[in-house]
PDB file of N, CA and C in Angstrom:
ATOM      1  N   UNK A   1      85.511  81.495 106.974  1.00  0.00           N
ATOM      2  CA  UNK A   1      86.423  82.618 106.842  1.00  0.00           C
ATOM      3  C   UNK A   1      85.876  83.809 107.636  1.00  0.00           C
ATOM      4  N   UNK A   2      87.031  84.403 108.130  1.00  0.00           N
ATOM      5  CA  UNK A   2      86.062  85.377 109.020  1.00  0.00           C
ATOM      6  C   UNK A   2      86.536  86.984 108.215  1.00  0.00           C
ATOM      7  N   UNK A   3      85.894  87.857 108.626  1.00  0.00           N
ATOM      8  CA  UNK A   3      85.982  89.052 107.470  1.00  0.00           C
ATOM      9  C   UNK A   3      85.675  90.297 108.420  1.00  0.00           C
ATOM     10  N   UNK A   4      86.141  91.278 108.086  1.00  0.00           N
ATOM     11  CA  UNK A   4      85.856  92.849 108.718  1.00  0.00           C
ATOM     12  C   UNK A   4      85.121  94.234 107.631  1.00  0.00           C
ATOM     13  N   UNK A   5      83.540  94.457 108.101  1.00  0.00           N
ATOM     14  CA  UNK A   5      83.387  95.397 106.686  1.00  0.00           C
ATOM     15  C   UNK A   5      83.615  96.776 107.800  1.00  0.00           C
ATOM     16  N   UNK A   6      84.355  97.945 106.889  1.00  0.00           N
ATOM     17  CA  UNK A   6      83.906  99.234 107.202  1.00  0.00           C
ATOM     18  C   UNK A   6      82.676  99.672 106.762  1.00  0.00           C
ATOM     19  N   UNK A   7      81.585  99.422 108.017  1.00  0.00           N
ATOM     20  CA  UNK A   7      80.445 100.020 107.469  1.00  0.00           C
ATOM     21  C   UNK A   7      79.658 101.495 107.842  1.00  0.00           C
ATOM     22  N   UNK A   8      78.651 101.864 106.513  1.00  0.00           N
ATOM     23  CA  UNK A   8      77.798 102.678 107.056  1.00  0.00           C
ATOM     24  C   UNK A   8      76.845 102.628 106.676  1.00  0.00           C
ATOM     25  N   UNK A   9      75.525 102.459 108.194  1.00  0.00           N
ATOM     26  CA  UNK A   9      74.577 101.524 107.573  1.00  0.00           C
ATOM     27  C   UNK A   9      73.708 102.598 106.860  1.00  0.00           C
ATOM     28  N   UNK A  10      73.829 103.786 106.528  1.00  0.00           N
ATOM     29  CA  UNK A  10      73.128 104.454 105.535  1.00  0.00           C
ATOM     30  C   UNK A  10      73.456 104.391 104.333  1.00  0.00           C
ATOM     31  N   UNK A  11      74.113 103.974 104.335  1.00  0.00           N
ATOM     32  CA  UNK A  11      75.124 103.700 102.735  1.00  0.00           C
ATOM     33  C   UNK A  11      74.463 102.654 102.630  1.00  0.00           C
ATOM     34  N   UNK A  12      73.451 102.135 100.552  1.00  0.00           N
ATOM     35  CA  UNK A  12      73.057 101.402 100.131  1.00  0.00           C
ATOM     36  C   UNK A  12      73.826 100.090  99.693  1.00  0.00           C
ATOM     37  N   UNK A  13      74.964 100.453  98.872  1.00  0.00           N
ATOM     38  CA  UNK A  13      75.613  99.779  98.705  1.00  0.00           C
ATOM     39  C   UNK A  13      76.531  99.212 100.119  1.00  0.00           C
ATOM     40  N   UNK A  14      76.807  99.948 100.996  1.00  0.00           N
ATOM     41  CA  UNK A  14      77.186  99.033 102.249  1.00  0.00           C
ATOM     42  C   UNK A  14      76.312  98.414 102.994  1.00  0.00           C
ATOM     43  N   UNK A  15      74.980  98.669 103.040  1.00  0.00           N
ATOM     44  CA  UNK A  15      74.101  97.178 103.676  1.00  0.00           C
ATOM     45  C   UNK A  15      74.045  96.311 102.277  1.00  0.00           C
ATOM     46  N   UNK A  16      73.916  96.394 101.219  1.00  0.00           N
ATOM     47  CA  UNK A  16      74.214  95.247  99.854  1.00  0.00           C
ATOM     48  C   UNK A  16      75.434  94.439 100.664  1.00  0.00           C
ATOM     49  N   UNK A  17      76.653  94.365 100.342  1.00  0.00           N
ATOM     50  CA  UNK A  17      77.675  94.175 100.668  1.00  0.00           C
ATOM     51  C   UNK A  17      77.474  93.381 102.268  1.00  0.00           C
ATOM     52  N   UNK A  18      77.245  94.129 103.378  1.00  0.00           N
ATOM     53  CA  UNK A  18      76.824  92.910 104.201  1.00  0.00           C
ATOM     54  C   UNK A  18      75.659  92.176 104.248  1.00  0.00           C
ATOM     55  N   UNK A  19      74.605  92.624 103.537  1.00  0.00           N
ATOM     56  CA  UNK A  19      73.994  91.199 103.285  1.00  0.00           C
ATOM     57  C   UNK A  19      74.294  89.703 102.618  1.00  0.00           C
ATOM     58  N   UNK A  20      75.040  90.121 101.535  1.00  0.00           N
ATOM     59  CA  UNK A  20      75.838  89.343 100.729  1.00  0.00           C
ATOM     60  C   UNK A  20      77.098  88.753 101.927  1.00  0.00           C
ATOM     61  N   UNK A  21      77.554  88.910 102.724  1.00  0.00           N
ATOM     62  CA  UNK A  21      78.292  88.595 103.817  1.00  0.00           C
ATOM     63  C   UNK A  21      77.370  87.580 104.905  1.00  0.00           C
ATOM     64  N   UNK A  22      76.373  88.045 105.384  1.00  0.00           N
ATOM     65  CA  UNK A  22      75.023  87.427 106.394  1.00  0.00           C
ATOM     66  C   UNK A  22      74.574  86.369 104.873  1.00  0.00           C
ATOM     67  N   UNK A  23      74.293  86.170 104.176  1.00  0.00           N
ATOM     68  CA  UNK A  23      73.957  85.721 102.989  1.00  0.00           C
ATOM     69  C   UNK A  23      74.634  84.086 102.706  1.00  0.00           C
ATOM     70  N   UNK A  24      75.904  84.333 102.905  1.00  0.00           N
ATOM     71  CA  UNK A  24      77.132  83.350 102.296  1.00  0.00           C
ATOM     72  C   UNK A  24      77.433  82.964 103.694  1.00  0.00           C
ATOM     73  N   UNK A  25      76.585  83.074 105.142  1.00  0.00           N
ATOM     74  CA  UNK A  25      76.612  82.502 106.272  1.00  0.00           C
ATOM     75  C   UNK A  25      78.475  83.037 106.756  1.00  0.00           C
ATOM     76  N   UNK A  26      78.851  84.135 106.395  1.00  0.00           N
ATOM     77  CA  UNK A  26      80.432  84.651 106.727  1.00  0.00           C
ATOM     78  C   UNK A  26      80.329  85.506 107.894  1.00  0.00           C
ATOM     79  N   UNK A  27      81.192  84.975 109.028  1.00  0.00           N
ATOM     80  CA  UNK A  27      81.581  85.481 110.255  1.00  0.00           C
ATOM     81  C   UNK A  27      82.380  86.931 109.788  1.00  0.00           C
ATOM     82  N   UNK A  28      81.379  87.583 110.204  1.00  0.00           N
ATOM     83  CA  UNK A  28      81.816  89.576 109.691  1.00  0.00           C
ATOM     84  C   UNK A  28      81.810  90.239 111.072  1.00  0.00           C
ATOM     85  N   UNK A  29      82.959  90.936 111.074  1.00  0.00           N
ATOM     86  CA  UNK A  29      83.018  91.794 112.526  1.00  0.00           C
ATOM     87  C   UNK A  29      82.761  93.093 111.690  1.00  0.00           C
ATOM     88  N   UNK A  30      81.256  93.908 112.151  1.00  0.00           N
ATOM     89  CA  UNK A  30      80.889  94.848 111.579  1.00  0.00           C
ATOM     90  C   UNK A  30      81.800  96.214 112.615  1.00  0.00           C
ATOM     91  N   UNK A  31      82.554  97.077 111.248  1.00  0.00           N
ATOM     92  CA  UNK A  31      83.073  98.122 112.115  1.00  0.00           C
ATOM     93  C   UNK A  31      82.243  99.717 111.604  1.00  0.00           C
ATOM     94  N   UNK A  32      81.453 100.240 112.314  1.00  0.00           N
ATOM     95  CA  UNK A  32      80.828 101.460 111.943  1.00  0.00           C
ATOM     96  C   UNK A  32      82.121 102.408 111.764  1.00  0.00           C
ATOM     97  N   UNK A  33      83.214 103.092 111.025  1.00  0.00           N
ATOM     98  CA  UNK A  33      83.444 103.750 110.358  1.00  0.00           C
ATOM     99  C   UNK A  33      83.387 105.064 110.971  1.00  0.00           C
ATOM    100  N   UNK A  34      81.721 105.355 110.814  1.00  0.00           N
ATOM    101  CA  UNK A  34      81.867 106.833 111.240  1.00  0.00           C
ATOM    102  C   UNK A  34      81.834 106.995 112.176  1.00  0.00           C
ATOM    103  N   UNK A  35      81.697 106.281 113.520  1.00  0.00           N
ATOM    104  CA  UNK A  35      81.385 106.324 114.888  1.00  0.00           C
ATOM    105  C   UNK A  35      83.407 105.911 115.091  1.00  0.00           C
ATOM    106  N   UNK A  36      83.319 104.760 114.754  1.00  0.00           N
ATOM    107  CA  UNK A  36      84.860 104.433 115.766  1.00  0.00           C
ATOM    108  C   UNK A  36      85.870 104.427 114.545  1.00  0.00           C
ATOM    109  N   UNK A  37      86.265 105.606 114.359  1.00  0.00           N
ATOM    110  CA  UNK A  37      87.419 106.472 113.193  1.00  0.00           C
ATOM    111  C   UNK A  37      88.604 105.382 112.928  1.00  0.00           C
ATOM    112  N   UNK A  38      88.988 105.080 111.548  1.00  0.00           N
ATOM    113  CA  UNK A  38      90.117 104.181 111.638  1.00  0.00           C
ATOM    114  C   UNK A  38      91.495 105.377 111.862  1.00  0.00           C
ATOM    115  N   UNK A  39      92.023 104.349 112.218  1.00  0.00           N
ATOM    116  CA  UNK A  39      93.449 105.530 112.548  1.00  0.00           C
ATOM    117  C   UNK A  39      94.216 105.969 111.299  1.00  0.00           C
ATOM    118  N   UNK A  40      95.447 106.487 111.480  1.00  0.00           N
ATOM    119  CA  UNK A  40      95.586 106.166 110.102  1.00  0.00           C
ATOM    120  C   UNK A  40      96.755 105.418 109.776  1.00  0.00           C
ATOM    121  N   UNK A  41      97.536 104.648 110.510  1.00  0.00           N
ATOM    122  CA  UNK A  41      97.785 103.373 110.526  1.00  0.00           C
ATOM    123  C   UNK A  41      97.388 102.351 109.940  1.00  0.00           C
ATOM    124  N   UNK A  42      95.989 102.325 110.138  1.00  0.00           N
ATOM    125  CA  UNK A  42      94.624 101.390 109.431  1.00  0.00           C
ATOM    126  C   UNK A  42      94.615 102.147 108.274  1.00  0.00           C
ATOM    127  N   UNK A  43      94.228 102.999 107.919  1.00  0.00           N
ATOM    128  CA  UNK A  43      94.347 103.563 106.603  1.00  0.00           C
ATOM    129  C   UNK A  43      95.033 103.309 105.704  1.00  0.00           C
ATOM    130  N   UNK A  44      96.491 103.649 105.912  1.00  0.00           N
ATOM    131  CA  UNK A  44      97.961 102.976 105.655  1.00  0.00           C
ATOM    132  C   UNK A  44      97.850 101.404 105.443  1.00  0.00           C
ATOM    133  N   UNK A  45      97.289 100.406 106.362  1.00  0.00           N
ATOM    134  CA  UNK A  45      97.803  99.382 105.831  1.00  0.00           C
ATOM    135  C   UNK A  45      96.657  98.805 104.453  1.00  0.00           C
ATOM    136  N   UNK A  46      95.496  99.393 104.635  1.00  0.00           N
ATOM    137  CA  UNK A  46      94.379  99.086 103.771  1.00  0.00           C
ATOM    138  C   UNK A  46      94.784  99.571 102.491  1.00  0.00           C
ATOM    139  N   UNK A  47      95.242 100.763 102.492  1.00  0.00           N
ATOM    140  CA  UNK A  47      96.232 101.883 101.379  1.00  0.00           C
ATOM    141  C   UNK A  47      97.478 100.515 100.314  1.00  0.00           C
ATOM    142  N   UNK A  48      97.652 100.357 101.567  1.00  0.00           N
ATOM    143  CA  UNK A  48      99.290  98.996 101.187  1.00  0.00           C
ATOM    144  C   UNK A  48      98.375  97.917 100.384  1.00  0.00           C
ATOM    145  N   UNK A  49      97.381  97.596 100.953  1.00  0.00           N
ATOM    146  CA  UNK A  49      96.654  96.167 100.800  1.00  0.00           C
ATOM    147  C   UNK A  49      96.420  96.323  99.410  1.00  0.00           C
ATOM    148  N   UNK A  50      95.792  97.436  99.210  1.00  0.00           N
ATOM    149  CA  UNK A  50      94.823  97.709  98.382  1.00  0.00           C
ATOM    150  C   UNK A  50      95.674  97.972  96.947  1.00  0.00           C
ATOM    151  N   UNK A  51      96.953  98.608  97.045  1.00  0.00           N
ATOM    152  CA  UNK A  51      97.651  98.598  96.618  1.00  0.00           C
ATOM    153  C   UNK A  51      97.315  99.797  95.771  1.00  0.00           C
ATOM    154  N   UNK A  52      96.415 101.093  96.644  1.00  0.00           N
ATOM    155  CA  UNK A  52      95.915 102.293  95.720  1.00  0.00           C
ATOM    156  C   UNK A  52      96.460 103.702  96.475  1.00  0.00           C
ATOM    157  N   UNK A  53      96.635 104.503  95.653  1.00  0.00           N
ATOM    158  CA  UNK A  53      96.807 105.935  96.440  1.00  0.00           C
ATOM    159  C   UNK A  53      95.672 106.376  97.336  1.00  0.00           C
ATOM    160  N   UNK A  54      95.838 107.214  97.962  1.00  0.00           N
ATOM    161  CA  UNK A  54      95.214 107.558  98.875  1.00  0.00           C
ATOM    162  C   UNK A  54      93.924 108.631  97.978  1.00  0.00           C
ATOM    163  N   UNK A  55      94.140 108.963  97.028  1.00  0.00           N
ATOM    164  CA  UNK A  55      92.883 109.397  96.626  1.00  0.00           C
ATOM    165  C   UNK A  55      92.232 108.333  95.894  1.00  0.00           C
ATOM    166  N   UNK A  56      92.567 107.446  95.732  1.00  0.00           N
ATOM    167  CA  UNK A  56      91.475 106.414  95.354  1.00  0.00           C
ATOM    168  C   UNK A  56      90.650 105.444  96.311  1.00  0.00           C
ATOM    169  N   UNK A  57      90.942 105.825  97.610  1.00  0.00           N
ATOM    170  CA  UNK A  57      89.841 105.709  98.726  1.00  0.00           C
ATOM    171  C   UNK A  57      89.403 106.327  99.242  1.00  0.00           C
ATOM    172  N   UNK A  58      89.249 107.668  98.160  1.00  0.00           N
ATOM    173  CA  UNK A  58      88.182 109.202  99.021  1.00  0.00           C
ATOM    174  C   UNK A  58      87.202 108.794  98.217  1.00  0.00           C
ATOM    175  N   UNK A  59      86.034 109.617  98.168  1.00  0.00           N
ATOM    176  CA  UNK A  59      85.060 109.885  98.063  1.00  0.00           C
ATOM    177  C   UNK A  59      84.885 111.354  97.501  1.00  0.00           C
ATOM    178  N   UNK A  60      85.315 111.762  96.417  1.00  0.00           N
ATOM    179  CA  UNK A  60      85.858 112.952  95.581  1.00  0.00           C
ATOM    180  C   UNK A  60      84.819 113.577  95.526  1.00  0.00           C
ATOM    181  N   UNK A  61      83.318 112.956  95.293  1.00  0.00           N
ATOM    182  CA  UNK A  61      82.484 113.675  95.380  1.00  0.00           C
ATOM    183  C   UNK A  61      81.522 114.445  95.792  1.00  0.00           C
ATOM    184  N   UNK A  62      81.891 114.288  97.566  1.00  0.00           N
ATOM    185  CA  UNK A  62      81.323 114.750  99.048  1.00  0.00           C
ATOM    186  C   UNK A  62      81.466 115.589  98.877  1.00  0.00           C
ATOM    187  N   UNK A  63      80.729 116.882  99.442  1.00  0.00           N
ATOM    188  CA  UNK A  63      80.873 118.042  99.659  1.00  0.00           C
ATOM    189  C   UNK A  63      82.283 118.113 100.256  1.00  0.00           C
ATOM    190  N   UNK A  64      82.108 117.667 101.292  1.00  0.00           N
ATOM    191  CA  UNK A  64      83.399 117.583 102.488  1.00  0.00           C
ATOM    192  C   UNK A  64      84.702 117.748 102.170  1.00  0.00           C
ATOM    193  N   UNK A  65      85.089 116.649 100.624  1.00  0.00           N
ATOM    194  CA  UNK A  65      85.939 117.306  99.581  1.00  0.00           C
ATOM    195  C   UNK A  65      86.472 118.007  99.354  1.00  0.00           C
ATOM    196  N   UNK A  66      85.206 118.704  98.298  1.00  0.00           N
ATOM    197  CA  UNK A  66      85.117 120.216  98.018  1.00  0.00           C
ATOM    198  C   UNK A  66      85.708 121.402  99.162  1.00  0.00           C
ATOM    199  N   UNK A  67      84.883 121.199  99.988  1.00  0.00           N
ATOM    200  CA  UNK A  67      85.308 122.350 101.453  1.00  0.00           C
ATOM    201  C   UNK A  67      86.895 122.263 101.954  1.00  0.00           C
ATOM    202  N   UNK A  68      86.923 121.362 102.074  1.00  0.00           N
ATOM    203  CA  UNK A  68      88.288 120.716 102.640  1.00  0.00           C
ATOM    204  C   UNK A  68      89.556 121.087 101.326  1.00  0.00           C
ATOM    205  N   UNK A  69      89.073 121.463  99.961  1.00  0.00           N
ATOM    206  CA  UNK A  69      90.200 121.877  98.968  1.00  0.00           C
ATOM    207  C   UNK A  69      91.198 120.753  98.789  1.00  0.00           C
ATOM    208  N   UNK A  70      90.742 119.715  98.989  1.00  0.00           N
ATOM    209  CA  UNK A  70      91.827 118.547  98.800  1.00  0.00           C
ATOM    210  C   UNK A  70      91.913 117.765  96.957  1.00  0.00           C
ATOM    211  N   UNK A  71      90.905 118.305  96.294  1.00  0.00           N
ATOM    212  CA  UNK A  71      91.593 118.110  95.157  1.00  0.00           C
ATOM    213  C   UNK A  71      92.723 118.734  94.724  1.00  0.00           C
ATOM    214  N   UNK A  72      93.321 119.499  95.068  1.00  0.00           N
ATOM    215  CA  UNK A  72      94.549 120.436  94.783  1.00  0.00           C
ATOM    216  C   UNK A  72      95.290 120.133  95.769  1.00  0.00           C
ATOM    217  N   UNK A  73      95.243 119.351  96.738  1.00  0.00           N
ATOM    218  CA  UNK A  73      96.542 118.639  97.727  1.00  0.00           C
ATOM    219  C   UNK A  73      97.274 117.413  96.979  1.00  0.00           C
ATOM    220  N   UNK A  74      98.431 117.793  96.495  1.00  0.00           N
ATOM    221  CA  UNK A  74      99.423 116.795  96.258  1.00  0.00           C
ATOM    222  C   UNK A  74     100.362 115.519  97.232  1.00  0.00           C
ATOM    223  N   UNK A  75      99.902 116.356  98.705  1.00  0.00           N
ATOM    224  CA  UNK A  75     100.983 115.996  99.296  1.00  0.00           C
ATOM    225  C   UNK A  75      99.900 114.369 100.308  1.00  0.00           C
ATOM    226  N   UNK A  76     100.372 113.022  99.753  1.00  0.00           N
ATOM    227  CA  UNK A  76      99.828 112.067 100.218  1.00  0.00           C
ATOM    228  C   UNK A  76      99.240 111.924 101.612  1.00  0.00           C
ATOM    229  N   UNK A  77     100.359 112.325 102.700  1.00  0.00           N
ATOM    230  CA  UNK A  77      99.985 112.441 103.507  1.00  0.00           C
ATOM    231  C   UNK A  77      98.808 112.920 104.394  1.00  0.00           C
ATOM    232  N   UNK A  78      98.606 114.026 103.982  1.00  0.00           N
ATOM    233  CA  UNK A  78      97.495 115.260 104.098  1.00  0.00           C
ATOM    234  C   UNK A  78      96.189 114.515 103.795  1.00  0.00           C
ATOM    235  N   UNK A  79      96.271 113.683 102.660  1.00  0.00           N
ATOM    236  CA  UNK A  79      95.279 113.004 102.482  1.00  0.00           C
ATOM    237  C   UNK A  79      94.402 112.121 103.085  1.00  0.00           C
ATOM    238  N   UNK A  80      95.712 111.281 103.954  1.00  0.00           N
ATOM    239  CA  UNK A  80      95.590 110.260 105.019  1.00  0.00           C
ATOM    240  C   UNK A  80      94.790 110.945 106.234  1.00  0.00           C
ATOM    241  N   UNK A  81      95.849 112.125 106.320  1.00  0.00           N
ATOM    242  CA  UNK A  81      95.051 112.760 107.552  1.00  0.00           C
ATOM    243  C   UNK A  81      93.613 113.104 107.258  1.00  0.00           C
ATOM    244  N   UNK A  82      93.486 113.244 106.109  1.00  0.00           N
ATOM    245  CA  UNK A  82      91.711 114.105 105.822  1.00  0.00           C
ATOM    246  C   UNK A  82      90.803 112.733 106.765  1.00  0.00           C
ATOM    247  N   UNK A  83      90.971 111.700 105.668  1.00  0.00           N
ATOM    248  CA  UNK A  83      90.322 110.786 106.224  1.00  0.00           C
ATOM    249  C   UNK A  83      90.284 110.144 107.364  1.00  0.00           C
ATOM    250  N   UNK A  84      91.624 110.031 108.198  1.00  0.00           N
ATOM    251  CA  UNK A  84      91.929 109.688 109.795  1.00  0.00           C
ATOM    252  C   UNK A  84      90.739 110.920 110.463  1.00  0.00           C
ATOM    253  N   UNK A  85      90.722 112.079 110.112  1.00  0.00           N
ATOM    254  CA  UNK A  85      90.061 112.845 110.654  1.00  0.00           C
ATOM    255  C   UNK A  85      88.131 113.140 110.061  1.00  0.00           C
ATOM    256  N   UNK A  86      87.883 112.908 108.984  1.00  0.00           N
ATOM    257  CA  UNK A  86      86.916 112.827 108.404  1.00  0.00           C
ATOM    258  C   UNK A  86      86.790 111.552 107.804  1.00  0.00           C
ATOM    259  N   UNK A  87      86.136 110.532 108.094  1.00  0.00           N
ATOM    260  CA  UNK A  87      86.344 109.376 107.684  1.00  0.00           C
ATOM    261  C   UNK A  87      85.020 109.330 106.871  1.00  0.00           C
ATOM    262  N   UNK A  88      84.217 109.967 106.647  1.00  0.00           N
ATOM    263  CA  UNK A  88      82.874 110.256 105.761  1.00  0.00           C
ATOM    264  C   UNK A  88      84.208 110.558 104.592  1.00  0.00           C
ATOM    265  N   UNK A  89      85.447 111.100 104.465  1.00  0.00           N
ATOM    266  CA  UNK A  89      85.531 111.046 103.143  1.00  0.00           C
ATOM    267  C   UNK A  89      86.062 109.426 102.452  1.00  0.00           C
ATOM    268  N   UNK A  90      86.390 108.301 103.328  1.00  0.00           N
ATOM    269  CA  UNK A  90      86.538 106.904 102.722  1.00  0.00           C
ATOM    270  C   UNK A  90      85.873 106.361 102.085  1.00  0.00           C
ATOM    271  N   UNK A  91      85.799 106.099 101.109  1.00  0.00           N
ATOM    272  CA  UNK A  91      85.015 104.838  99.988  1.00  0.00           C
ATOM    273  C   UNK A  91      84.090 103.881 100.873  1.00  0.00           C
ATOM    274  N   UNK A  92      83.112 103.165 100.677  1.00  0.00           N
ATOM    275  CA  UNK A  92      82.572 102.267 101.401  1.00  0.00           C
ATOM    276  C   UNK A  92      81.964 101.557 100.561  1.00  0.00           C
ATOM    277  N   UNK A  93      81.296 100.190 100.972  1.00  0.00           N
ATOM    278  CA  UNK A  93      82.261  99.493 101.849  1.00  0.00           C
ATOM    279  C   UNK A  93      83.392  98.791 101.466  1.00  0.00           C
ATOM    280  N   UNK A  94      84.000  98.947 102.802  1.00  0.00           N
ATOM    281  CA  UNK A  94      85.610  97.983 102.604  1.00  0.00           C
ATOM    282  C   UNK A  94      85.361  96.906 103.757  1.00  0.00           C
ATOM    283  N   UNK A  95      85.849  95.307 102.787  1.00  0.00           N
ATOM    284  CA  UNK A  95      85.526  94.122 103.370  1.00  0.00           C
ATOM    285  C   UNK A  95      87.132  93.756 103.525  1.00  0.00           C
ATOM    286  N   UNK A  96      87.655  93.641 104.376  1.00  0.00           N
ATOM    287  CA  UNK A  96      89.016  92.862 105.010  1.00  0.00           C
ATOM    288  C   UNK A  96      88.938  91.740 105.522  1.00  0.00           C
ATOM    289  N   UNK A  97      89.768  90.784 104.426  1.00  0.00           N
ATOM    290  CA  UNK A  97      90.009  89.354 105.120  1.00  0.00           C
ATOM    291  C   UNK A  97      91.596  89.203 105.133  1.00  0.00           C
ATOM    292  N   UNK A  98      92.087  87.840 105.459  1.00  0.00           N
ATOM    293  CA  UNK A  98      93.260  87.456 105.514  1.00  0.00           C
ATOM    294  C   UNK A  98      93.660  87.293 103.867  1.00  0.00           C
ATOM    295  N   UNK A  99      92.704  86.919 103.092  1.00  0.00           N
ATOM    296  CA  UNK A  99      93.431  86.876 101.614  1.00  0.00           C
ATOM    297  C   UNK A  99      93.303  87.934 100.866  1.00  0.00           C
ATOM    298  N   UNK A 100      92.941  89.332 101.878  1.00  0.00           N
ATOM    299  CA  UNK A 100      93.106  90.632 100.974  1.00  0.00           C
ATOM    300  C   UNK A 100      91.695  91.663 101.355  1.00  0.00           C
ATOM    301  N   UNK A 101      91.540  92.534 100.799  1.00  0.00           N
ATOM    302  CA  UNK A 101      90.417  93.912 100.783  1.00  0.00           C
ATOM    303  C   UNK A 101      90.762  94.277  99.476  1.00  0.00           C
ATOM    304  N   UNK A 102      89.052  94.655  99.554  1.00  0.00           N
ATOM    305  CA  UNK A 102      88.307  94.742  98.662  1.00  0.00           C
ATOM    306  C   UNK A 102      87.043  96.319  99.071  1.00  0.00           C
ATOM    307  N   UNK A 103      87.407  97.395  97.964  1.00  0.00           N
ATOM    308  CA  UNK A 103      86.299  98.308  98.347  1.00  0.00           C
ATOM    309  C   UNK A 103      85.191  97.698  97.034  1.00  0.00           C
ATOM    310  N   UNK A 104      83.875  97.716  98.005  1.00  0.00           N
ATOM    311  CA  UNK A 104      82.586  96.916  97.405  1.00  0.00           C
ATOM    312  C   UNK A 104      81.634  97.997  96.708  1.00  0.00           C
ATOM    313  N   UNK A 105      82.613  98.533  95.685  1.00  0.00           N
ATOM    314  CA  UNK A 105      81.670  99.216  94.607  1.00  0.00           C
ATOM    315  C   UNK A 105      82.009  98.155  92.939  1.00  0.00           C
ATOM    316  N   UNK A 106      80.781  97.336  92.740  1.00  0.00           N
ATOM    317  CA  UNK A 106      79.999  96.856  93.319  1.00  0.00           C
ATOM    318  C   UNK A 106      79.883  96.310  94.350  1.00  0.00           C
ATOM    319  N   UNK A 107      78.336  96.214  95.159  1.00  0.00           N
ATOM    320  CA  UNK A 107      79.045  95.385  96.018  1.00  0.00           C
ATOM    321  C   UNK A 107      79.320  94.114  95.864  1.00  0.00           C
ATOM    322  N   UNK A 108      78.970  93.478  94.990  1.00  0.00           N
ATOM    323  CA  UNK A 108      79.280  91.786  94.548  1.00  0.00           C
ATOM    324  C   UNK A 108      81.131  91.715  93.840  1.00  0.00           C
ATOM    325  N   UNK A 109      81.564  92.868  94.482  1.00  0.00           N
ATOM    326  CA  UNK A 109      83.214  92.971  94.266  1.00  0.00           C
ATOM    327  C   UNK A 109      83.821  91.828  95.308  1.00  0.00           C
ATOM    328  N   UNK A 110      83.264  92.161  96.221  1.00  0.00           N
ATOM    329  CA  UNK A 110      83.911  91.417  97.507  1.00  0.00           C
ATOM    330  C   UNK A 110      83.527  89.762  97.597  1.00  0.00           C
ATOM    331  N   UNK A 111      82.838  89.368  96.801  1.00  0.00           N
ATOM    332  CA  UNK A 111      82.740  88.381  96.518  1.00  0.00           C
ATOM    333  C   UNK A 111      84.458  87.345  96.077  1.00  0.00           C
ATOM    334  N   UNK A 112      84.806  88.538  95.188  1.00  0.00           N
ATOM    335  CA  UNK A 112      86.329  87.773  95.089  1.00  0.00           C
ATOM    336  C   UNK A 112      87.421  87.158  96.104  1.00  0.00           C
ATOM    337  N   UNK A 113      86.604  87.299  97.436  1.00  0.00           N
ATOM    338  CA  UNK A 113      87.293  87.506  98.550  1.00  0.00           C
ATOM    339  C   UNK A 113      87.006  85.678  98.701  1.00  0.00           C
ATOM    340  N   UNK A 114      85.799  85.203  98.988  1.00  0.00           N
ATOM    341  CA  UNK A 114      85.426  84.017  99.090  1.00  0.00           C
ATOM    342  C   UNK A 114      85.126  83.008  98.379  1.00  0.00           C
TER     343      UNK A 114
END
């Protein structure tokens, strides 16, 4: 099965998560996140996949957050954009296969995948 993580390799729980991937011998196309920005298209369809609002793939508790005043933004969209544009505020990691995504808090979440 082949699989896509949004990673960041400073994030603990996102090297967990692809080791457990390198681990189970799974063909992973590693995407760094903070270097090559998902659009928000990609956002959107991970959003669909995932089947969650868009604040349940922030990261509420970043400063970046805070600064940005987006707990008091209602309007979904805006949200999308935070993260198309600040993608340090997305959840990590997120493992995408053909039978679905999965954000890997734990990371032995994504396990459900295989």
């Amino acid at each position: 099965m082949q699989a896509t993580i949004w990673h960041n390799p400073k994030c603990s729980k996102s090297r967990q998560a692809l080791e457990l991937l390198h681990v189970r011998d799974i063909d992973v196309e590693v995407v760094k996140y903070l270097e090559t920005h998902p659009s928000k298209e990609e956002i959107k369809t991970i959003l669909s996949r995932l089947q969650i609002s868009p604040r349940e793939l922030m990261r509420t508790k970043e400063d970046l957050y805070k600064e940005l005043g987006l707990k008091d933004e209602m309007d979904e969209e805006k949200l999308i954009d935070a993260m198309a544009e600040h993608p340090k505020l997305i959840e990590r990691p997120i493992v995408i296969t053909e039978k679905g995504v999965v954000i890997g808090r734990p990371p032995e979440k994504i396990l459900e995948l295989f």
